[in-house]
Protein backbone atom coordinates (compact mmCIF):
# COMPACT_ATOMS: atom_id res chain seq x y z
CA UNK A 1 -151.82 -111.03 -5.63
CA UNK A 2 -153.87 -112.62 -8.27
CA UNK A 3 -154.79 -109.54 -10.15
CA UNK A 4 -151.36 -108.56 -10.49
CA UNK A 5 -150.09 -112.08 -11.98
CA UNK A 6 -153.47 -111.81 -14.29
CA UNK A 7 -152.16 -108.16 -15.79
CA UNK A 8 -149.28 -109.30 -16.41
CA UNK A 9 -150.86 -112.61 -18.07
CA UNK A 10 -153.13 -110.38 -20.07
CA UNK A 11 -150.87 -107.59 -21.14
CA UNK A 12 -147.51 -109.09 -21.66
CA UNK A 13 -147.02 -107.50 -25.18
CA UNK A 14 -147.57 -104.45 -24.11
CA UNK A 15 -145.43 -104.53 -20.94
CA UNK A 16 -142.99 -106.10 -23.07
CA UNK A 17 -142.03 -102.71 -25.40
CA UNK A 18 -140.17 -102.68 -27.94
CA UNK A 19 -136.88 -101.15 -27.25
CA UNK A 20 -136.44 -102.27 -23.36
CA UNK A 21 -135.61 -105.49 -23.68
CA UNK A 22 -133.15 -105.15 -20.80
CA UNK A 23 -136.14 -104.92 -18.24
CA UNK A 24 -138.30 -107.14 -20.22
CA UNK A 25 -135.39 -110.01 -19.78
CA UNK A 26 -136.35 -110.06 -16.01
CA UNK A 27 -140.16 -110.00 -16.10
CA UNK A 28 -141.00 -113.77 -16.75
CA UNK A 29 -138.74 -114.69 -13.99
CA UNK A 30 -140.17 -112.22 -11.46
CA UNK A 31 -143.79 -113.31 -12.17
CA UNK A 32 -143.00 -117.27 -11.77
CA UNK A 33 -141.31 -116.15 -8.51
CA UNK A 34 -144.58 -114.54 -7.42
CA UNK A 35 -146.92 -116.84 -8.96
CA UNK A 36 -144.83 -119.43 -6.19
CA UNK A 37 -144.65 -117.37 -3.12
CA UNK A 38 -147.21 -114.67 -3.26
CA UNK A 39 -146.60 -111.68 -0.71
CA UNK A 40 -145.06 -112.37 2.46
CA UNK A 41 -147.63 -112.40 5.35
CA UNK A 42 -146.73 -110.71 8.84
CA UNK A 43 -145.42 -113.81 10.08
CA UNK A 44 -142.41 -112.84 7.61
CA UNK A 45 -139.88 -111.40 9.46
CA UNK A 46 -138.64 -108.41 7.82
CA UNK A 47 -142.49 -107.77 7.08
CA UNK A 48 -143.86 -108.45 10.68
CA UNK A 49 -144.86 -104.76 11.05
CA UNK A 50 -146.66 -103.79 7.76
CA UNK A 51 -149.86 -105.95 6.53
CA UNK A 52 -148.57 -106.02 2.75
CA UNK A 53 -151.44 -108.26 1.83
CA UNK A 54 -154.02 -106.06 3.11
CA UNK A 55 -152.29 -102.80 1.10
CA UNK A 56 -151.80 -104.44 -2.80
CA UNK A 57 -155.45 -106.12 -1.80
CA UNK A 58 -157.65 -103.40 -3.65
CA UNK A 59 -157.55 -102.93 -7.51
CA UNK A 60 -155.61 -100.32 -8.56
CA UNK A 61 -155.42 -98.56 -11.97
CA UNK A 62 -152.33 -99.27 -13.89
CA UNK A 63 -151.27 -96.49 -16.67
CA UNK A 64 -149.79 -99.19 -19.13
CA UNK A 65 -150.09 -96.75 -21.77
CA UNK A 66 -148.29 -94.16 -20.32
CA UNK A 67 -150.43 -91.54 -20.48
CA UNK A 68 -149.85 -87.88 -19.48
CA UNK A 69 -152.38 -85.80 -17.67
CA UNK A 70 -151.40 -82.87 -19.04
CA UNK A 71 -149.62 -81.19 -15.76
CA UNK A 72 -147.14 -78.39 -15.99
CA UNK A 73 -145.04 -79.38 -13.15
CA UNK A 74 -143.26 -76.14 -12.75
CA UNK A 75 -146.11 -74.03 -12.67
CA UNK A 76 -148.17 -76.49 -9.86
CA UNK A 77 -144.98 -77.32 -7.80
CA UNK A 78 -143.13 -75.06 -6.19
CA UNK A 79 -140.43 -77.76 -4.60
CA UNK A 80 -137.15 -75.21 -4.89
CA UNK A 81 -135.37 -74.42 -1.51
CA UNK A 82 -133.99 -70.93 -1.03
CA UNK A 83 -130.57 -70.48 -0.80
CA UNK A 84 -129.85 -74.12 -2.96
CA UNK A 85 -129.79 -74.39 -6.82
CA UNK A 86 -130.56 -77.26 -8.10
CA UNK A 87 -130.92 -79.07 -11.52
CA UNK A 88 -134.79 -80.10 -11.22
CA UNK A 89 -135.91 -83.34 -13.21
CA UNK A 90 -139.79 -84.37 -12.99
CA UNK A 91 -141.10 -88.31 -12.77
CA UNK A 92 -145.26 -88.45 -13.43
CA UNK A 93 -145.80 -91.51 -11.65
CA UNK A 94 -143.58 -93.91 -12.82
CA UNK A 95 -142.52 -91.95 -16.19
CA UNK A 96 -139.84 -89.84 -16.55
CA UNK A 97 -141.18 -86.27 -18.32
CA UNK A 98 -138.13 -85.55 -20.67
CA UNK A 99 -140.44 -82.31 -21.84
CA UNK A 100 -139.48 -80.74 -18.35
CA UNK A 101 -135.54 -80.40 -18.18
CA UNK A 102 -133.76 -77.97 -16.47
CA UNK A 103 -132.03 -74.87 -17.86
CA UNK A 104 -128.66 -75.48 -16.21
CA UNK A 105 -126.26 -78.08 -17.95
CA UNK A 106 -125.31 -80.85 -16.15
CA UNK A 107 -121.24 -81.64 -16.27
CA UNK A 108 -119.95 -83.02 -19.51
CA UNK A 109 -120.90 -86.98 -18.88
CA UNK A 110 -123.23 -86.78 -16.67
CA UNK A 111 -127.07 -88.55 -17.71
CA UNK A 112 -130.34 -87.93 -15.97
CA UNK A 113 -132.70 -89.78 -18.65
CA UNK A 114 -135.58 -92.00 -18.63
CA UNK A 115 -134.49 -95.36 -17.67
CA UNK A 116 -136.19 -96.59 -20.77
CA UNK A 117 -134.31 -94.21 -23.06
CA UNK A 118 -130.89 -95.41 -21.36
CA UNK A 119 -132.27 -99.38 -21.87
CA UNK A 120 -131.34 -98.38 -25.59
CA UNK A 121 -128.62 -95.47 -25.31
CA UNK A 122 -126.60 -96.81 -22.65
CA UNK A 123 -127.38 -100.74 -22.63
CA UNK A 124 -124.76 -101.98 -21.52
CA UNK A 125 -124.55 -99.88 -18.25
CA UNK A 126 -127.86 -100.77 -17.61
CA UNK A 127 -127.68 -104.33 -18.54
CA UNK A 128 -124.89 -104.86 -16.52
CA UNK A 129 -126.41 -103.50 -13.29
CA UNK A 130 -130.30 -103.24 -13.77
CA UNK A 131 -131.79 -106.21 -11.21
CA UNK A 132 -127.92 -107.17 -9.93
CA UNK A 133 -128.30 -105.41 -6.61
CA UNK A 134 -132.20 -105.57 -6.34
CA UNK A 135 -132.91 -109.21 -7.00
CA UNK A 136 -136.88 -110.64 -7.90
CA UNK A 137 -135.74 -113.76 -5.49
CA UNK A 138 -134.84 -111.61 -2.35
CA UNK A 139 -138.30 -109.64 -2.29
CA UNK A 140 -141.89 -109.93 -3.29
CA UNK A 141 -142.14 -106.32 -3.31
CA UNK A 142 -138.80 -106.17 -5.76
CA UNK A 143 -140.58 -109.10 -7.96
CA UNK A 144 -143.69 -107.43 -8.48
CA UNK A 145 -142.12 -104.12 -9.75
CA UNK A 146 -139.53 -105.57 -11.58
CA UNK A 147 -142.37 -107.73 -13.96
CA UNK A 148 -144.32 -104.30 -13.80
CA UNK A 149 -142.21 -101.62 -13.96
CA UNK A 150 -141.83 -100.08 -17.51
CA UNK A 151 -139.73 -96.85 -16.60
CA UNK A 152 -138.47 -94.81 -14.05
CA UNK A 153 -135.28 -92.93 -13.72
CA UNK A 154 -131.47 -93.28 -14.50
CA UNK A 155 -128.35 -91.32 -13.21
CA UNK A 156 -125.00 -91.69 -14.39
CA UNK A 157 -121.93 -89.81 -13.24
CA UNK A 158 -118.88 -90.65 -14.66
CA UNK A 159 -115.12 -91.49 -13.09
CA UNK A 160 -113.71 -88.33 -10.84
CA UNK A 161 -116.33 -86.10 -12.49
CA UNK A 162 -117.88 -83.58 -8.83
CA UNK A 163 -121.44 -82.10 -9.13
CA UNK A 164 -121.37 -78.57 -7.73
CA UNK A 165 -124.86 -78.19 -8.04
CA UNK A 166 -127.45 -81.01 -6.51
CA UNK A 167 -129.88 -82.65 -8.69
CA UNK A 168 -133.56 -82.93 -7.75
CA UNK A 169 -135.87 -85.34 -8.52
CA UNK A 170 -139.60 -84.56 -8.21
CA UNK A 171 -142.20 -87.42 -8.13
CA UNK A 172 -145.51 -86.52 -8.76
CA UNK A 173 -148.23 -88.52 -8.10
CA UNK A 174 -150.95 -87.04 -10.17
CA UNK A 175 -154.63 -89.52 -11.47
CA UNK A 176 -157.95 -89.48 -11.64
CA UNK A 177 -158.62 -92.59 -10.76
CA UNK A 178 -156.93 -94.83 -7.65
CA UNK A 179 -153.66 -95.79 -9.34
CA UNK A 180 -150.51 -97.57 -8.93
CA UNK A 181 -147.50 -96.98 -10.13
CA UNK A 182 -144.61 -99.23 -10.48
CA UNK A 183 -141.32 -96.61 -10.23
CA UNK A 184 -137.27 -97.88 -11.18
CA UNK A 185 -134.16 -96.10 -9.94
CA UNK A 186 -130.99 -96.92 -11.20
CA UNK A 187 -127.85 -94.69 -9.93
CA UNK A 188 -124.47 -95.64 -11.08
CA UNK A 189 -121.52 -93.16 -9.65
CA UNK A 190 -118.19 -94.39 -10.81
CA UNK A 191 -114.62 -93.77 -9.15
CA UNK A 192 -114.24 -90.70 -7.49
CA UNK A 193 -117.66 -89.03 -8.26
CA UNK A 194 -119.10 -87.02 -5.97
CA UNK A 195 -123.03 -86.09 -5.95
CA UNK A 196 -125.93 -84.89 -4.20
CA UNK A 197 -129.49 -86.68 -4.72
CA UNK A 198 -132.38 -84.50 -3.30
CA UNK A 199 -135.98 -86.98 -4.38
CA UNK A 200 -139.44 -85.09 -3.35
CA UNK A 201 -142.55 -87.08 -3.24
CA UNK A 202 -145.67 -85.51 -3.63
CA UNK A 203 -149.56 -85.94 -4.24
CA UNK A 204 -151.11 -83.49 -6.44
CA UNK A 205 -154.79 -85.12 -6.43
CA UNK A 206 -156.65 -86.72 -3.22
CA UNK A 207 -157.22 -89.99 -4.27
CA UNK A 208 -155.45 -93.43 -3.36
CA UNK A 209 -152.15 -94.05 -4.75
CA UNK A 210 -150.49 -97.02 -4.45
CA UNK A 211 -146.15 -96.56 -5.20
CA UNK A 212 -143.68 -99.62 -5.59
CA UNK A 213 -139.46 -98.18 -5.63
CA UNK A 214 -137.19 -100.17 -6.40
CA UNK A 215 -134.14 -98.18 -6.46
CA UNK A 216 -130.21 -99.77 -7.12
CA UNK A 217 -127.43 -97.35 -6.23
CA UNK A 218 -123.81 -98.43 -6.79
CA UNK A 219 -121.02 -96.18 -5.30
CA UNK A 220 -117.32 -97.05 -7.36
CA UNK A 221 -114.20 -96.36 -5.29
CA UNK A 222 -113.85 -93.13 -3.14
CA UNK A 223 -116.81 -91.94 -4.53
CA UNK A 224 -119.58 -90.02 -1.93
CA UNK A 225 -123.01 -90.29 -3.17
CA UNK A 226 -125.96 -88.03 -0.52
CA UNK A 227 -129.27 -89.39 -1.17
CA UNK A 228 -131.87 -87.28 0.24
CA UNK A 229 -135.37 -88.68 0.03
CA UNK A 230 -138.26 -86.25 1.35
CA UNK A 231 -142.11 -87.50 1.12
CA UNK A 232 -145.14 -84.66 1.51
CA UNK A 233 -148.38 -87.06 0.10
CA UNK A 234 -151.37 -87.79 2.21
CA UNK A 235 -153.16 -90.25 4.03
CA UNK A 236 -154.87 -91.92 0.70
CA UNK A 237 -150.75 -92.75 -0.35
CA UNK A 238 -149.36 -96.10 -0.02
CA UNK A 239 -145.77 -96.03 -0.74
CA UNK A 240 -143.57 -98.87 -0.73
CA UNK A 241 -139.61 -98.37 -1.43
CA UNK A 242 -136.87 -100.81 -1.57
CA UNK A 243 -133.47 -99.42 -1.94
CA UNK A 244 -130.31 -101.91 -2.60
CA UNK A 245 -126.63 -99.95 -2.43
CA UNK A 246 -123.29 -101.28 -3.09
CA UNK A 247 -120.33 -99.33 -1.82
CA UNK A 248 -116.98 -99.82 -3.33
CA UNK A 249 -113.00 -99.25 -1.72
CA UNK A 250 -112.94 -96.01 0.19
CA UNK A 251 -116.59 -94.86 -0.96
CA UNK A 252 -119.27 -93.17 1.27
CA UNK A 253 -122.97 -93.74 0.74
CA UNK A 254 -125.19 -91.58 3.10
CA UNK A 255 -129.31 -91.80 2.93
CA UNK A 256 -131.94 -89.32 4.33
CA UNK A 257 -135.35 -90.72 4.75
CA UNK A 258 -137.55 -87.84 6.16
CA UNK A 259 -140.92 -88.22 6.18
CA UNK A 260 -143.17 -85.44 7.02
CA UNK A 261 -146.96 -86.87 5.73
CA UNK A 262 -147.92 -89.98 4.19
CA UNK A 263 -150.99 -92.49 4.70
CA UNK A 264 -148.86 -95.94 4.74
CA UNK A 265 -144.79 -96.21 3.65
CA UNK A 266 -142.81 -98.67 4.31
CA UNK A 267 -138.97 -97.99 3.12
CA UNK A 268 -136.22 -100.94 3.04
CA UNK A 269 -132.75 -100.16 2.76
CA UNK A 270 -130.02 -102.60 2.20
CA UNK A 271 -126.56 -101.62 1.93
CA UNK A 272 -123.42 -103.41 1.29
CA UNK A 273 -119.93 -102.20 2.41
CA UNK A 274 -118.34 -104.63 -0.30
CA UNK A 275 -114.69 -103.12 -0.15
CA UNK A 276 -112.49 -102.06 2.39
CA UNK A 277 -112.67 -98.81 4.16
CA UNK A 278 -116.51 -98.30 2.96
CA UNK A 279 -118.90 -95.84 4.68
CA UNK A 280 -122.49 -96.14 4.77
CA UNK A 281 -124.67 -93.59 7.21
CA UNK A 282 -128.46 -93.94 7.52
CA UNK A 283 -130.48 -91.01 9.02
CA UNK A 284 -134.31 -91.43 9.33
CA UNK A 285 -136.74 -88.61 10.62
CA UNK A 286 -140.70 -89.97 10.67
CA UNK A 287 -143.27 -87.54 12.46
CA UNK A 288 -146.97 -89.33 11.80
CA UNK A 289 -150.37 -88.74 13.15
CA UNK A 290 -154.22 -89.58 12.56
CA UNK A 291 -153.66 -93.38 11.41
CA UNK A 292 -150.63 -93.16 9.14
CA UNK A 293 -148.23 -95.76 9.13
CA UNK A 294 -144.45 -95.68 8.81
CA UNK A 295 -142.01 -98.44 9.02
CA UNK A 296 -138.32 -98.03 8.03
CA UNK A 297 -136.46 -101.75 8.04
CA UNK A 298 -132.53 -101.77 7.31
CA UNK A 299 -129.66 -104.19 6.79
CA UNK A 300 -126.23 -102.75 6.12
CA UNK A 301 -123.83 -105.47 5.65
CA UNK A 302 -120.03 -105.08 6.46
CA UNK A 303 -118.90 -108.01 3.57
CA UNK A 304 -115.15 -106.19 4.25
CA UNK A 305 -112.54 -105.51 6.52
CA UNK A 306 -112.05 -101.66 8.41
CA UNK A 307 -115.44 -100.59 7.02
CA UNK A 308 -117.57 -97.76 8.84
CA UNK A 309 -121.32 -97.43 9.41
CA UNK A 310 -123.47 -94.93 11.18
CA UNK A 311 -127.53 -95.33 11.95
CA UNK A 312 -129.87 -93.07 13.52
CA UNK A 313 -133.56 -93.01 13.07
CA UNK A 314 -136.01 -90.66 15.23
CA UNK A 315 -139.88 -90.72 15.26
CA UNK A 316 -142.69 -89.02 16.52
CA UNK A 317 -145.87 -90.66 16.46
CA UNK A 318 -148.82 -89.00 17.56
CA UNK A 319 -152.83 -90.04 17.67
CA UNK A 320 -153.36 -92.99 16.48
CA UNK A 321 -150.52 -93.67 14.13
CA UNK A 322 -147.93 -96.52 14.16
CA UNK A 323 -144.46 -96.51 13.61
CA UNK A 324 -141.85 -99.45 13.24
CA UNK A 325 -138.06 -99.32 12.98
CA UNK A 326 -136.22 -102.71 12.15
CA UNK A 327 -132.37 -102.06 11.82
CA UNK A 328 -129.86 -105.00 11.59
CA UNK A 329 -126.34 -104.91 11.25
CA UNK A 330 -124.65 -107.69 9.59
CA UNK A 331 -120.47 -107.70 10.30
CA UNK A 332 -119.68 -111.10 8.09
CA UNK A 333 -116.64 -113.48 8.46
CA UNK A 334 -113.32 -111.45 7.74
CA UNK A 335 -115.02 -108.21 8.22
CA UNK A 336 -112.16 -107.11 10.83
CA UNK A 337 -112.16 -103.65 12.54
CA UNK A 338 -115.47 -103.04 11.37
CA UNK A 339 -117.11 -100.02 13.23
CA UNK A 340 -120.53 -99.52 13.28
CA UNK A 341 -123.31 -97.59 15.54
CA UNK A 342 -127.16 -97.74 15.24
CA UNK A 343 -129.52 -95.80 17.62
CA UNK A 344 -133.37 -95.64 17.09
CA UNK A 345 -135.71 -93.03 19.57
CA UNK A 346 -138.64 -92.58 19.63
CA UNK A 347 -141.45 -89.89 21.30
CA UNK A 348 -144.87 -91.26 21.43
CA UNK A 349 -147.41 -88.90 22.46
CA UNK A 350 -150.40 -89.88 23.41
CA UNK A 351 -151.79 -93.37 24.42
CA UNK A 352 -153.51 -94.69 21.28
CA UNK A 353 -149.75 -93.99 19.21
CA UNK A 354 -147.95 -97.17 18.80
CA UNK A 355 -144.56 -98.05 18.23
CA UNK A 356 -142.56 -100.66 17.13
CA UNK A 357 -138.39 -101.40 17.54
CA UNK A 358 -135.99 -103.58 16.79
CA UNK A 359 -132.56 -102.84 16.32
CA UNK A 360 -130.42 -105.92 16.18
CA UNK A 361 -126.69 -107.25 15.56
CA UNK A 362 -125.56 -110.10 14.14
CA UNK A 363 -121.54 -110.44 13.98
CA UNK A 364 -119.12 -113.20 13.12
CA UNK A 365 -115.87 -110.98 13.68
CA UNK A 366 -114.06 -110.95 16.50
CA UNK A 367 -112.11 -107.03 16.52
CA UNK A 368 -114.85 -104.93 15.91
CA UNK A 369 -116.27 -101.67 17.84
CA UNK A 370 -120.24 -102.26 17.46
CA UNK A 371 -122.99 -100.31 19.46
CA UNK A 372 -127.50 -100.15 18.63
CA UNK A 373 -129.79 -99.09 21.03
CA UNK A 374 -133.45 -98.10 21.19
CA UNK A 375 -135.45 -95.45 23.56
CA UNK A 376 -139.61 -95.52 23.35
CA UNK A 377 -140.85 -92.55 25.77
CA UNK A 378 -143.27 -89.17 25.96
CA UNK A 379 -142.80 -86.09 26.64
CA UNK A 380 -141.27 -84.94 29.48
CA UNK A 381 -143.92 -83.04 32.29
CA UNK A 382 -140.52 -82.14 34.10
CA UNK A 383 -139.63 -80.21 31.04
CA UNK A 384 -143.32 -78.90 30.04
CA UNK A 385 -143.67 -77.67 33.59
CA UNK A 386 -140.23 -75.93 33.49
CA UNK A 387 -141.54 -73.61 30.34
CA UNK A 388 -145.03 -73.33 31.33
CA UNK A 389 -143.07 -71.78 34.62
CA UNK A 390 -141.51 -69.69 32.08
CA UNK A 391 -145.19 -68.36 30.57
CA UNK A 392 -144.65 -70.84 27.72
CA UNK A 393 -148.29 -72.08 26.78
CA UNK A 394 -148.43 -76.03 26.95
CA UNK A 395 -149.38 -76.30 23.10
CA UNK A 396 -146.49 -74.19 22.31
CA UNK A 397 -143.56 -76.03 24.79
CA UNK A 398 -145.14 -79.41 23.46
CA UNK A 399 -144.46 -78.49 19.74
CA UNK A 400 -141.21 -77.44 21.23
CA UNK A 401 -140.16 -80.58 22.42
CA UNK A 402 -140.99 -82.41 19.63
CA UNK A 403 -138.81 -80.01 17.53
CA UNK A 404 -135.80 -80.03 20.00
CA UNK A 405 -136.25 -83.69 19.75
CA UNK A 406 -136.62 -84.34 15.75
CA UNK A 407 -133.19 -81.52 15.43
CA UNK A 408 -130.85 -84.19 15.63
CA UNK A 409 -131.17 -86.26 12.60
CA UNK A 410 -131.91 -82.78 10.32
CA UNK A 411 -128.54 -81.07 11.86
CA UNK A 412 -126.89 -84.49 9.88
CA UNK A 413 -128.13 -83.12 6.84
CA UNK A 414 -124.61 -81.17 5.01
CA UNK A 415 -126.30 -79.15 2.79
CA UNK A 416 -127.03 -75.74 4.81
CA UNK A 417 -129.62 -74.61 2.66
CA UNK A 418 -131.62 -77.73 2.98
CA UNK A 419 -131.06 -77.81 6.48
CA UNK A 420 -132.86 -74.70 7.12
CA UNK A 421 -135.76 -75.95 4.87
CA UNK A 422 -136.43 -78.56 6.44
CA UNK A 423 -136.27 -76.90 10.15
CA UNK A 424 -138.67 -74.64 8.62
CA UNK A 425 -141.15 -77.45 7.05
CA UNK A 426 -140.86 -79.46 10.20
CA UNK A 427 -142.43 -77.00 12.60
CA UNK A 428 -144.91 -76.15 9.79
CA UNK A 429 -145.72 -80.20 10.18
CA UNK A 430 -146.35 -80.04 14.23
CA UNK A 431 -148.18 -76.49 13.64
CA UNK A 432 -150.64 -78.55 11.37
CA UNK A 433 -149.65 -76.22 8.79
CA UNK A 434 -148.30 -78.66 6.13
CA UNK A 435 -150.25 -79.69 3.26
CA UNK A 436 -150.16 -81.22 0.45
CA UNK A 437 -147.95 -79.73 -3.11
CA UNK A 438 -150.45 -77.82 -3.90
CA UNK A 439 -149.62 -75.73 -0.94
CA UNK A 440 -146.48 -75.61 -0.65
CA UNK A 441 -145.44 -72.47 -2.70
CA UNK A 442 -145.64 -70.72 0.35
């Protein structure tokens, strides 16, 4: 924690640009917070399955500076899925590369900028928003980025305006050195907007990266906002990703976490149903092996009356990895005829694999239609001996399973296109054939 508080201490002017004094506002604030409760140990609840001391304990590299390493994303990264078109936008780390844009125009309103170029070209929508949703005081993990972070990404899609075509984000993790990387997301979709939100993370070099997200996504009224996050890195990755939503009268946020190879993420998603007749669905795919680590913890709250939410996370943990799923659903005072279903399974397959569960409910309404559950179990020898009956070799009918078994939180996914990508990069993942970026122009 120290060496954090002493960057910050040491290379304030710096972090303080000139030009961004909407993040810069926040970074005092953050540090104090830190500087007075450090990170949470595992006696924390919401942090009782990840050792967050142990993972910001080496010194990392910072890239205060902002330097490039002179990549050419779209020649090295070959991140487009067949059949979808999408309008592809590149972050280096924690720096948005405005020299890579996208041929296609984006509809007349729409921004996908640097959120350090919007600090000055749309203040006011980012001062009246940035750190709202994702406060310092709720999070050491939120503090520590927010006195850190110096860019990251901003979307912006005006009142009743629909995006045919969805945009893609590419994160690149690309260094030299061990570095970390302090990353901001900041999606505002007004009244009646509809878009699609497809974020890759990859690894180009095979060295340790260490990744705070903080991401705030605010959905106005009838709006549908499909966030899609998809993360292809390696063992030597450390990702860390908080995500705060607000949903609005009549609008649907839906989030994708699928994550096919990492070395230690742990994703936290909060969202609020803060109008009537909100929607908020959560679909989580993990497959892990060696001795990666994946933990997703959630909170959707229902703050209103006749809201909706739907939660289903699946995992398949393998070696000696470790997975943990956390999922709580908060139906507040007042939040009448709220309906809401959360289901976590799990297939761990062999004896060393650990997992971790807790789905939980917590409500103070008294006409509502609630429902979580959790399953831990293997594979089934009933079914492996029925298709090695059937001349099915056991290596085969066991990547089988697992396949059959991941298929229901992909089939979720409503873009087609994507869908069959990612049935295709999942049984590359249980064939062993998935690498890392580099390989994946095949």
């Amino acid at each position: 924690m120290q060496q954090y508080l002493d960057i910050y201490d040491s290379n304030s002017a710096l972090l303080n640009a000139e030009g961004i004094e909407v993040l810069n506002k926040h970074r005092a604030e953050a540090a104090e917070l830190l500087r007075h409760t450090g990170f949470p140990s595992r006696k924390v609840e919401r942090y009782r399955y990840t050792d967050v001391q142990k993972a910001f304990a080496p010194n990392y590299g910072l890239n205060l500076n902002g330097f490039k390493f002179g990549i050419n994303a779209h020649d090295i990264f070959r991140c487009n899925v067949p059949g979808l078109s999408t309008s592809m936008y590149f972050v280096e780390n924690d720096r948005f590369r405005s020299d890579l844009q996208p041929k296609a125009q984006l509809p007349e309103g729409v921004v996908v900028m640097s959120l350090a170029e919007a600090c000055i070209k749309y203040r006011h929508l980012v001062e009246t928003r940035y750190a709202r949703l994702a406060k310092a005081s709720d999070d050491a993990i939120t503090a520590l980025n927010t006195m850190l972070c110096q860019d990251g990404l901003f979307i912006y899609i005006p009142t009743g305006t629909v995006l045919t075509r969805p945009i893609q984000i590419i994160n690149v993790l690309r260094s030299t050195v061990s570095l970390m990387m302090n990353r901001r997301v900041l999606v505002i979709a007004e009244a009646e907007a509809k878009a699609q939100l497809l974020f890759c993370d990859h690894a180009q070099d095979q060295i340790d990266f260490l990744t705070t997200q903080v991401a705030e996504i605010y959905v106005g009224a009838g709006a549908e906002v499909e966030i899609y996050e998809l993360e292809e890195t390696h063992e030597g990755s450390h990702r860390y990703a908080n995500l705060q939503g607000r949903v609005a009268e009549g609008g649907q946020l839906s989030h994708y976490a699928l994550t096919l190879t990492c070395g230690e993420t742990r994703n936290q998603t909060d969202i609020t149903l803060a109008e009537p007749h909100a929607t908020a669905n959560l679909y989580g795919c993990a497959i892990t092996d060696k001795h990666q680590h994946i933990e997703n913890n959630t909170l959707i709250t229902h703050h209103a009356p006749k809201c909706t939410s739907d939660e289903l996370y699946k995992y398949v943990i393998d070696e000696q990895s470790v997975g943990a799923f956390a999922g709580r659903i908060l139906v507040e005072r007042g939040a009448q005829q709220t309906v809401s279903h959360e289901t976590n399974a799990n297939l761990v397959c062999t004896r060393d694999a650990r997992m971790y569960t807790q789905p939980m409910l917590e409500i103070y309404a008294d006409d509502v239609q609630c429902s979580h559950g959790s399953t831990v179990g293997q594979l089934s020898d009933e079914a492996l001996f029925y298709m090695r009956q059937r001349g099915i070799g056991e290596a085969e009918a066991r990547l089988l399973l697992k396949q059959a078994f991941a298929t229901e939180v992909i089939n979720n996914i409503r873009m087609e296109a994507l869908r069959d990508r990612l049935h295709h990069l999942v049984d590359k993942r249980f064939r062993g054939e998935l690498g890392n970026c580099q390989h994946c122009i095949k």
